[in-house]
PDB file of N, CA and C in Angstrom:
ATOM      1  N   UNK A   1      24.228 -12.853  26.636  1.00  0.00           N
ATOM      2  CA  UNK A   1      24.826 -12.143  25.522  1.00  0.00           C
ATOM      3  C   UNK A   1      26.200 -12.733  25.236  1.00  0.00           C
ATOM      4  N   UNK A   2      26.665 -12.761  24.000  1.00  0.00           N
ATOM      5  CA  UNK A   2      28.155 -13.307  23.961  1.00  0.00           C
ATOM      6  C   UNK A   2      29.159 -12.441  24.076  1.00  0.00           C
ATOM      7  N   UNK A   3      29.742 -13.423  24.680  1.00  0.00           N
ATOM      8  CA  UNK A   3      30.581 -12.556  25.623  1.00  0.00           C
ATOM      9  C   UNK A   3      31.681 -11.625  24.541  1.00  0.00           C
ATOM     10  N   UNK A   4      31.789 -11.677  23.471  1.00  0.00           N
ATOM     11  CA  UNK A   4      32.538 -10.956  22.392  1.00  0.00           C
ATOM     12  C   UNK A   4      31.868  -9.303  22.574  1.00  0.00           C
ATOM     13  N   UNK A   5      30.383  -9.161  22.980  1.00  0.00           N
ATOM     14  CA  UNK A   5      30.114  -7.592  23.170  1.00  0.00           C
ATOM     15  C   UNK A   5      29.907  -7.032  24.540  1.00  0.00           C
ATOM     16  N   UNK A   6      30.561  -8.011  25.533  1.00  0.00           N
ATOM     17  CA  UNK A   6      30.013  -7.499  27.210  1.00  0.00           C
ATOM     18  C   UNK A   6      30.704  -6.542  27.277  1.00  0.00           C
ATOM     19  N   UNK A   7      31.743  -5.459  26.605  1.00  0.00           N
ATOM     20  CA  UNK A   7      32.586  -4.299  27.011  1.00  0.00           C
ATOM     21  C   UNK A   7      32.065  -3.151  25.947  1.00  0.00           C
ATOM     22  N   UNK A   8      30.991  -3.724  25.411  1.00  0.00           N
ATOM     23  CA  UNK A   8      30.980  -2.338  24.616  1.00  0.00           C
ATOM     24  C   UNK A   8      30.037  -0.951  25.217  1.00  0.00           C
ATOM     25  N   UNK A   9      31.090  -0.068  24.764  1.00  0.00           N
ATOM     26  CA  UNK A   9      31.191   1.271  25.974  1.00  0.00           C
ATOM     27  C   UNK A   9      30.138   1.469  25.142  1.00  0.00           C
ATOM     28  N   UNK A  10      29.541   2.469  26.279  1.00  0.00           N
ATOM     29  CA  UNK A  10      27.560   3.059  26.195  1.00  0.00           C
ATOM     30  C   UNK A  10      28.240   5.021  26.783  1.00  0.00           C
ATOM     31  N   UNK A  11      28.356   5.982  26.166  1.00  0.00           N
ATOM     32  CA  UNK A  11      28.129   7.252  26.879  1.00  0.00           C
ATOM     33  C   UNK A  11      27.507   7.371  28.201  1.00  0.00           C
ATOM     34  N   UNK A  12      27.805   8.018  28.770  1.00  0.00           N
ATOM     35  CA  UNK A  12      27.069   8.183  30.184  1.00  0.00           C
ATOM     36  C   UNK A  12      25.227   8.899  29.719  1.00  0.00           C
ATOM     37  N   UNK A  13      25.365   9.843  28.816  1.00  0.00           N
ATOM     38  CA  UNK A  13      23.907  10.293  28.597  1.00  0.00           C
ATOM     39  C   UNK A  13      23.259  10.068  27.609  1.00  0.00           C
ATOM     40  N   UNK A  14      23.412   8.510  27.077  1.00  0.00           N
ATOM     41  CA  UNK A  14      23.112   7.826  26.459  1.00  0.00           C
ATOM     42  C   UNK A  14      22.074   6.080  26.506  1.00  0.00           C
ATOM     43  N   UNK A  15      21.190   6.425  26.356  1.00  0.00           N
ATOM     44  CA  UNK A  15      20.098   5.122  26.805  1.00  0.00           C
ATOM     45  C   UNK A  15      19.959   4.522  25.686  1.00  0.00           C
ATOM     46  N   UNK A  16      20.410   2.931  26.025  1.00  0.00           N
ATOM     47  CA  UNK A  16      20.116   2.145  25.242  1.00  0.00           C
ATOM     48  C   UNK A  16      18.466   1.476  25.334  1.00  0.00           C
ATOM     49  N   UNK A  17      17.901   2.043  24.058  1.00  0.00           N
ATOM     50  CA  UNK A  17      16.294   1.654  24.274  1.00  0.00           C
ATOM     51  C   UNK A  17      16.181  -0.246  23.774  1.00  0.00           C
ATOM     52  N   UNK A  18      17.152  -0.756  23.364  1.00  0.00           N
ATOM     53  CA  UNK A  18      16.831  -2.369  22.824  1.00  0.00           C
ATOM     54  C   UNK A  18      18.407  -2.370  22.275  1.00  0.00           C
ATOM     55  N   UNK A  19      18.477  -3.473  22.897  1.00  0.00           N
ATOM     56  CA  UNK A  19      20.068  -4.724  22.138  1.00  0.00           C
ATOM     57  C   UNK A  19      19.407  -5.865  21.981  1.00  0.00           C
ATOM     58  N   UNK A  20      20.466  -6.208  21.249  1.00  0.00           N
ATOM     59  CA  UNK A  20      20.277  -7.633  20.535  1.00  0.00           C
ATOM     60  C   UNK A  20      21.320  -7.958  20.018  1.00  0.00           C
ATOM     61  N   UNK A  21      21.614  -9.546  19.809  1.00  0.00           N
ATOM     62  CA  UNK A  21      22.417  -9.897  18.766  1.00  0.00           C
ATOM     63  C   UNK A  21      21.338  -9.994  17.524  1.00  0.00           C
ATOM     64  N   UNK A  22      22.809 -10.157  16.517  1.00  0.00           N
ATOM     65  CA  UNK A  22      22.146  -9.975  15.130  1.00  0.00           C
ATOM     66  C   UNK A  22      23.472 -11.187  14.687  1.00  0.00           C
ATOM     67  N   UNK A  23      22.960 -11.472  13.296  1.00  0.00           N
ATOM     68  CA  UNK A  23      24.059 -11.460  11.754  1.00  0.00           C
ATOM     69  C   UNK A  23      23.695 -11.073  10.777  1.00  0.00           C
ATOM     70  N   UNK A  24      24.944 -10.594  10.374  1.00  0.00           N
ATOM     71  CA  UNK A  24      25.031  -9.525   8.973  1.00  0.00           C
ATOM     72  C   UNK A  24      26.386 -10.322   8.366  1.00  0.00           C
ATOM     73  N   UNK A  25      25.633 -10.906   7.303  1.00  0.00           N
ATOM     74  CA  UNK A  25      26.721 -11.811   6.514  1.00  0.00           C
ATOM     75  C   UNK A  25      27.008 -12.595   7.598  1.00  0.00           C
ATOM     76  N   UNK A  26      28.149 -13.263   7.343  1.00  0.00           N
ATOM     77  CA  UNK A  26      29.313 -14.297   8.689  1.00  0.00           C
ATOM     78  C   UNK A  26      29.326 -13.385   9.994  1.00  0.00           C
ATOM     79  N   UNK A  27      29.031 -12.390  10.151  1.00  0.00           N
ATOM     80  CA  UNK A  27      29.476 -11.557  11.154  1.00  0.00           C
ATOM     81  C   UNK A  27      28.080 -11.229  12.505  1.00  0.00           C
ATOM     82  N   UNK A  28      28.621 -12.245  13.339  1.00  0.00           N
ATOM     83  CA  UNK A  28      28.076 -11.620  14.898  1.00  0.00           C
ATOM     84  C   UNK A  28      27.928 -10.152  14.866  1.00  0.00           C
ATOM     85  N   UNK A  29      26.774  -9.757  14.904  1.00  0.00           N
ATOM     86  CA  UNK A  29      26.871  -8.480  15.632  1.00  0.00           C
ATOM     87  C   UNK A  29      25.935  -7.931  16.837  1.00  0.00           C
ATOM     88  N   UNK A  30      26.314  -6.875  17.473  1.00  0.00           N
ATOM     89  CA  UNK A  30      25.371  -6.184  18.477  1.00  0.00           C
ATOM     90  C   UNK A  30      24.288  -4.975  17.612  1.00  0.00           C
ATOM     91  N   UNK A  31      23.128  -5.541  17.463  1.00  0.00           N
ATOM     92  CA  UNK A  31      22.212  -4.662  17.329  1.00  0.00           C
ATOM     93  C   UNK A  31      21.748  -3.608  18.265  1.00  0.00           C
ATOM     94  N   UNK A  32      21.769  -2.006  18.308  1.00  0.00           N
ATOM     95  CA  UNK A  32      21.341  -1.180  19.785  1.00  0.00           C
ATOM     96  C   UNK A  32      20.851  -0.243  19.056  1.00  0.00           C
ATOM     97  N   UNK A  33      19.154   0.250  19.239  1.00  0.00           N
ATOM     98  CA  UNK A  33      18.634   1.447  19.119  1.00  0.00           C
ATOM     99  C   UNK A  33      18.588   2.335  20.398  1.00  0.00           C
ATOM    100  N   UNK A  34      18.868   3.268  20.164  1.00  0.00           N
ATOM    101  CA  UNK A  34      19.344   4.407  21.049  1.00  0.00           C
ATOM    102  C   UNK A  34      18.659   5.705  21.570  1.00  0.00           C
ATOM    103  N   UNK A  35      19.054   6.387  22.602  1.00  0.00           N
ATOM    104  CA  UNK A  35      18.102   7.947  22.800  1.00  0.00           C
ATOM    105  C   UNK A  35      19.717   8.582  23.258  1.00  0.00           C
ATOM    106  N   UNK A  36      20.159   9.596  22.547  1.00  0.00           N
ATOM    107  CA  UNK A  36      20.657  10.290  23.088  1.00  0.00           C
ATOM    108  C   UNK A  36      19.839  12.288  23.420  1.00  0.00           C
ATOM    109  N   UNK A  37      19.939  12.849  23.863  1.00  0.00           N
ATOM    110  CA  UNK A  37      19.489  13.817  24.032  1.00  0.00           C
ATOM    111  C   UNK A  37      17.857  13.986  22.914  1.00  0.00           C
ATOM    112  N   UNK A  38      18.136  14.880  21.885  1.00  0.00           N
ATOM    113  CA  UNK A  38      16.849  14.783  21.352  1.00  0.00           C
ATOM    114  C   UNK A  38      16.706  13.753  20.220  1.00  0.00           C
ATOM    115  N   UNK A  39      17.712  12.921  20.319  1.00  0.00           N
ATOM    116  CA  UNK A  39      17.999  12.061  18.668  1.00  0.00           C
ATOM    117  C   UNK A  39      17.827  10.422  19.214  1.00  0.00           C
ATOM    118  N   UNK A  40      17.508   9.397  18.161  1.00  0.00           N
ATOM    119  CA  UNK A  40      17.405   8.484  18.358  1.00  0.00           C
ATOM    120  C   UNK A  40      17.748   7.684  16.890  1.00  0.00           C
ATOM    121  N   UNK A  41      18.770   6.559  17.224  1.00  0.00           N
ATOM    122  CA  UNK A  41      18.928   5.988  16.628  1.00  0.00           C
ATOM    123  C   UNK A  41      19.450   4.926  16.296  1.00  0.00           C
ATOM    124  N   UNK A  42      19.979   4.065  15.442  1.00  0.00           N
ATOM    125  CA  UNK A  42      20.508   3.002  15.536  1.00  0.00           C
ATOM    126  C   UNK A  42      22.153   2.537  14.805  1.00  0.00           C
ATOM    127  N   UNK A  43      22.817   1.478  15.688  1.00  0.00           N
ATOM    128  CA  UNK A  43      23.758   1.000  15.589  1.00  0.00           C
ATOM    129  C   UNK A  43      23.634  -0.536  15.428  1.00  0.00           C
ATOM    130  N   UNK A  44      24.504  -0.809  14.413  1.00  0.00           N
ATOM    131  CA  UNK A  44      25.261  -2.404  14.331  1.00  0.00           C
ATOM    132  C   UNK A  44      26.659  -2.238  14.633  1.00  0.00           C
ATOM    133  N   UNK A  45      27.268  -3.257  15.910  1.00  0.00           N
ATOM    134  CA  UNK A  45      28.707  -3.133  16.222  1.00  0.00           C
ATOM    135  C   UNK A  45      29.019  -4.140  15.941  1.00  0.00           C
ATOM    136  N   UNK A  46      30.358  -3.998  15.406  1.00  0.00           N
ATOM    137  CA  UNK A  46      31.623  -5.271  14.793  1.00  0.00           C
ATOM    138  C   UNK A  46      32.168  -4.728  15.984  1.00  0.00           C
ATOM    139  N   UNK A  47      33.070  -6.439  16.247  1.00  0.00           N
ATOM    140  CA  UNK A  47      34.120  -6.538  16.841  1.00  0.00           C
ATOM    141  C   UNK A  47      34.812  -6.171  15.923  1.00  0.00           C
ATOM    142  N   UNK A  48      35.601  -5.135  16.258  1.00  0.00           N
ATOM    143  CA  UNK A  48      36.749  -4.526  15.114  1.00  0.00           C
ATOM    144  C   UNK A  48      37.502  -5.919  14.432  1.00  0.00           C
ATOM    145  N   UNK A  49      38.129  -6.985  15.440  1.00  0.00           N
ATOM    146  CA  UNK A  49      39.140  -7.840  15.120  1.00  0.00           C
ATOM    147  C   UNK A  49      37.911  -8.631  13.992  1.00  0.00           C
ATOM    148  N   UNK A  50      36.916  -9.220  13.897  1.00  0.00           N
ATOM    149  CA  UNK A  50      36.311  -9.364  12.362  1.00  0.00           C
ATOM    150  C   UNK A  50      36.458  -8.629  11.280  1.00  0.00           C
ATOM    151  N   UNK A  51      36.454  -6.921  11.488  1.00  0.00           N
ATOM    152  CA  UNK A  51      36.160  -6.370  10.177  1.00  0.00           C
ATOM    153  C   UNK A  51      37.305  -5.916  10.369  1.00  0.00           C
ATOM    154  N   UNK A  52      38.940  -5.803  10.357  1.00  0.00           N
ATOM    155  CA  UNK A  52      39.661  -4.638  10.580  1.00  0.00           C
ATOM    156  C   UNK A  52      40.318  -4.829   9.097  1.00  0.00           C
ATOM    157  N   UNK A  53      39.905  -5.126   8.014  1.00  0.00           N
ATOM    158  CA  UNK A  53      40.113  -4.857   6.806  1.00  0.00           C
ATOM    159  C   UNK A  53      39.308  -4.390   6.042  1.00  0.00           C
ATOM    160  N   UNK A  54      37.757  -3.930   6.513  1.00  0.00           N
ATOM    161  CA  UNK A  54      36.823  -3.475   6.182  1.00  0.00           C
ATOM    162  C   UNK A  54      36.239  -2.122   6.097  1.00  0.00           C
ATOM    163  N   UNK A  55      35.275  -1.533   5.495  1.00  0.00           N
ATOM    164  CA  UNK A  55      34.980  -0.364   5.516  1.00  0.00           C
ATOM    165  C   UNK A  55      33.464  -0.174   4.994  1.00  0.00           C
ATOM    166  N   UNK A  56      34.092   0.134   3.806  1.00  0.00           N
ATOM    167  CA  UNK A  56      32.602  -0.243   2.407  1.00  0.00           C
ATOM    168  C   UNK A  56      32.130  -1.424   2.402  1.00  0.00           C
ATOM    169  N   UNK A  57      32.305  -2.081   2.718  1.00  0.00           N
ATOM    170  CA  UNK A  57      32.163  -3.709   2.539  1.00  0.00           C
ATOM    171  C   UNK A  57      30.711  -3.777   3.735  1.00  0.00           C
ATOM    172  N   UNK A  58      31.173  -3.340   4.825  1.00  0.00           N
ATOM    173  CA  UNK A  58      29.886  -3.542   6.319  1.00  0.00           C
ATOM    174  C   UNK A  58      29.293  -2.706   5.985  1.00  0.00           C
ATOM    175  N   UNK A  59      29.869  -1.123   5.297  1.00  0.00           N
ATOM    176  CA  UNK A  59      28.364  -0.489   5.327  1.00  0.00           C
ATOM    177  C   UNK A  59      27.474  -0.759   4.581  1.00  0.00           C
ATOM    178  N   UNK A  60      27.857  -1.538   3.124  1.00  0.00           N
ATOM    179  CA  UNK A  60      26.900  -1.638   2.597  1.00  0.00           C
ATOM    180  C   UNK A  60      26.364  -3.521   3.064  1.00  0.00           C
ATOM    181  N   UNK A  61      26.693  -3.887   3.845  1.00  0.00           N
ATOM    182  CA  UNK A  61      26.101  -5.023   4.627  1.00  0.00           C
ATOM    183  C   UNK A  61      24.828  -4.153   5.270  1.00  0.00           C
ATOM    184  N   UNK A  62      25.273  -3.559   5.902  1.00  0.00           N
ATOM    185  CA  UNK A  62      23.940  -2.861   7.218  1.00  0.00           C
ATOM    186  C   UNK A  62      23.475  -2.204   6.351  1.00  0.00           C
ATOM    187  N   UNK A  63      23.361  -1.504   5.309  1.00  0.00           N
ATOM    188  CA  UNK A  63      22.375  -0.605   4.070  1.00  0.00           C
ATOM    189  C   UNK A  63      21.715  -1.749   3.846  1.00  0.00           C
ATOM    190  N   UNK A  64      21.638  -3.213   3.285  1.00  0.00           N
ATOM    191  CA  UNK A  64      21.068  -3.956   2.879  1.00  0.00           C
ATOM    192  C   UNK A  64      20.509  -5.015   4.153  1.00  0.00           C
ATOM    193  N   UNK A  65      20.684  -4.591   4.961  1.00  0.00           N
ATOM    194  CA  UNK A  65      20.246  -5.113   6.338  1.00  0.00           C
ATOM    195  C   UNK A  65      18.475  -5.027   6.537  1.00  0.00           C
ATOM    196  N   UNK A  66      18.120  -5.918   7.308  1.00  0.00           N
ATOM    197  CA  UNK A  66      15.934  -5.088   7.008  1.00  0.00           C
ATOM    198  C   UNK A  66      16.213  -4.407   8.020  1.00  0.00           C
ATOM    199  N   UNK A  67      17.258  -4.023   9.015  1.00  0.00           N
ATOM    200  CA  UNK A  67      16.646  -2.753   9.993  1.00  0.00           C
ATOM    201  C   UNK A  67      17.463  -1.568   9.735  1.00  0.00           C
ATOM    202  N   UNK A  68      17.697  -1.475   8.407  1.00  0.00           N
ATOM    203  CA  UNK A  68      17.951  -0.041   7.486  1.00  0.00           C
ATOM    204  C   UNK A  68      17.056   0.262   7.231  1.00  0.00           C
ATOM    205  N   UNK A  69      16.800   1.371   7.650  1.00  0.00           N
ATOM    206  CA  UNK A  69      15.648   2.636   6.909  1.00  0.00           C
ATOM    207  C   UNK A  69      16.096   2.999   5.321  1.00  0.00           C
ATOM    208  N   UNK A  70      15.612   2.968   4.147  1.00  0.00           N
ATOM    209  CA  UNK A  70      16.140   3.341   2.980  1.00  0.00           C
ATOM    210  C   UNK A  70      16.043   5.018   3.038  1.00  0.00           C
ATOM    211  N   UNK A  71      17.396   5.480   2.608  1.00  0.00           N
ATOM    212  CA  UNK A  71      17.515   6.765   2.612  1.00  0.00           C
ATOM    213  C   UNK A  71      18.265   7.478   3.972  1.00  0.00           C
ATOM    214  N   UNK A  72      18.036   6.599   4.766  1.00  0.00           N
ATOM    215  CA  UNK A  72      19.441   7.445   6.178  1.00  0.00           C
ATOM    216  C   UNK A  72      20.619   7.209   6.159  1.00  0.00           C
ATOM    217  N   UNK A  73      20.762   8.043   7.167  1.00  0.00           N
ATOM    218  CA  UNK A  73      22.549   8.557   6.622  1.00  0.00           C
ATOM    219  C   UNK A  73      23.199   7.098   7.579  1.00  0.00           C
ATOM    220  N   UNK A  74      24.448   7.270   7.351  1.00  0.00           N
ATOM    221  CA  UNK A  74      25.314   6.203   8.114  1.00  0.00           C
ATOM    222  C   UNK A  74      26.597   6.890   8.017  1.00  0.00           C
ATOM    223  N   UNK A  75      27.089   6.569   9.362  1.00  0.00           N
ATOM    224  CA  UNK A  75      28.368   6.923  10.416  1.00  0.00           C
ATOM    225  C   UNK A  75      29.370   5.611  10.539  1.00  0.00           C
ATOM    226  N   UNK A  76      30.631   5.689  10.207  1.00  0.00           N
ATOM    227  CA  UNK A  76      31.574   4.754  10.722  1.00  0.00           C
ATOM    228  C   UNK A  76      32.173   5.267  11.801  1.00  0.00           C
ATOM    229  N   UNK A  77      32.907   4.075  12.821  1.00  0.00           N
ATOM    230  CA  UNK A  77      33.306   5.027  13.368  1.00  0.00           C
ATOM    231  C   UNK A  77      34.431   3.478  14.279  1.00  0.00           C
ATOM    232  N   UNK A  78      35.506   3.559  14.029  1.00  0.00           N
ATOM    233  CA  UNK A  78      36.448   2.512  14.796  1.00  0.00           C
ATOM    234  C   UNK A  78      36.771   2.788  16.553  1.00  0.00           C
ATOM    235  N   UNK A  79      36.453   2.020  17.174  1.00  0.00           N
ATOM    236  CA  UNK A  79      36.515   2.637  18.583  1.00  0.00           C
ATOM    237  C   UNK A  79      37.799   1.942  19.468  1.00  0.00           C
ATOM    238  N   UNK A  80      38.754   2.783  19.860  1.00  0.00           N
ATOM    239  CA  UNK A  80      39.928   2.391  20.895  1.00  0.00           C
ATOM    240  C   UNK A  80      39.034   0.964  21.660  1.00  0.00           C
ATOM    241  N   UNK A  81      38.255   0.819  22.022  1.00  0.00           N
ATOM    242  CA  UNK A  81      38.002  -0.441  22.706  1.00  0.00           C
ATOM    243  C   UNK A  81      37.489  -1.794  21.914  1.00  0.00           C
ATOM    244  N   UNK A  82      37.875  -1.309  20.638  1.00  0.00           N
ATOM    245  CA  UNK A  82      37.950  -2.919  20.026  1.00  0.00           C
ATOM    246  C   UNK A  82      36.445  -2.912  19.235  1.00  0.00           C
ATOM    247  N   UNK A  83      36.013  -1.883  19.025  1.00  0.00           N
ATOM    248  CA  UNK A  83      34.626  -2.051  18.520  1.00  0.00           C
ATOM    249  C   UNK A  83      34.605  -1.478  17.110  1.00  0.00           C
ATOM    250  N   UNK A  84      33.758  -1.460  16.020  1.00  0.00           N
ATOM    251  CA  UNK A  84      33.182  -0.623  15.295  1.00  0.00           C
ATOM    252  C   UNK A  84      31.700  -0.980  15.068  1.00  0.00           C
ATOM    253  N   UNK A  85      31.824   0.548  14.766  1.00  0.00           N
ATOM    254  CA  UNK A  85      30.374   1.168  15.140  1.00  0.00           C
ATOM    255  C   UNK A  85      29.712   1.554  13.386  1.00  0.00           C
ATOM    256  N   UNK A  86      28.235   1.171  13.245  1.00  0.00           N
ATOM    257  CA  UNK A  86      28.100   1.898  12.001  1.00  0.00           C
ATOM    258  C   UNK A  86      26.470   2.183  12.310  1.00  0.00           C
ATOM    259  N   UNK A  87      26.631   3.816  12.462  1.00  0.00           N
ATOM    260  CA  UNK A  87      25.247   4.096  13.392  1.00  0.00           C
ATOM    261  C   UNK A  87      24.316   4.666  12.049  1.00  0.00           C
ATOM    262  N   UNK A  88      23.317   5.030  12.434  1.00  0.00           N
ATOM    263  CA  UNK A  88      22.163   4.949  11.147  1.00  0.00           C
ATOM    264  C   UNK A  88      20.880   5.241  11.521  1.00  0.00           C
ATOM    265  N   UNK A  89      19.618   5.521  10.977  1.00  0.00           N
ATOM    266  CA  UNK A  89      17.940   5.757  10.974  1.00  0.00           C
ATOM    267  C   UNK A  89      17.663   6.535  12.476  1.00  0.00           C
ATOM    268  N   UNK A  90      19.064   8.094  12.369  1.00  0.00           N
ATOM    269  CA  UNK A  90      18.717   9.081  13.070  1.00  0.00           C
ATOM    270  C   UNK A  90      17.301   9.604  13.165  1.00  0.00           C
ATOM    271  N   UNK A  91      16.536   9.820  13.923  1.00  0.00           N
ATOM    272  CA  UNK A  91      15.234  10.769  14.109  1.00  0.00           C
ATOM    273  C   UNK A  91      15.823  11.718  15.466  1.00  0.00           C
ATOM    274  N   UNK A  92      15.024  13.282  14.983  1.00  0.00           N
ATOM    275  CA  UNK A  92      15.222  14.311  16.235  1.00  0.00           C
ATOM    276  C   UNK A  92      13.752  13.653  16.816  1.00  0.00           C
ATOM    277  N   UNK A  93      13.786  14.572  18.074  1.00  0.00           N
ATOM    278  CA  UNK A  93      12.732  13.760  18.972  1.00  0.00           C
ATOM    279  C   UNK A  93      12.260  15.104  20.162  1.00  0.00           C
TER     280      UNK A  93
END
């Protein structure tokens, strides 16, 4: 994995079901579908230091992404450890 995502923090009651790298536009990213309690879903992470002038710009990168579901919601979310997060194609479970 490159080494730009070996620190990205995981919740303790949180299972990562599949990672991957990806690109979205110029931008490396960490692909991770997820299980938290009864929900499952997915994330694309920026290294913040790529996007930290960004916002609208990545989400609608990952909306036009093929592992967007058309019609789910999407979460930003800038993380103290250098990450952002833009999570997406929630299902309860």
């Amino acid at each position: 994995m490159n080494k730009k995502f070996e620190n990205v923090p995981v919740e303790s009651d949180t299972v990562i079901l599949i990672e991957k790298e990806h690109t979205i536009g110029k931008f490396e990213v960490l692909y991770q579908i997820w299980r938290w309690e009864n929900y499952q879903g997915d994330s694309i992470i920026f290294a913040s230091e790529d996007v930290a002038d960004l916002e609208e710009e990545i989400k609608d990168m990952v909306k036009n992404d093929s592992v967007f579901k058309a019609g789910s919601s999407i979460t930003f979310k800038r993380n103290e450890s250098g990450f952002t997060f833009i999570n997406f194609n929630f299902e309860t479970h």
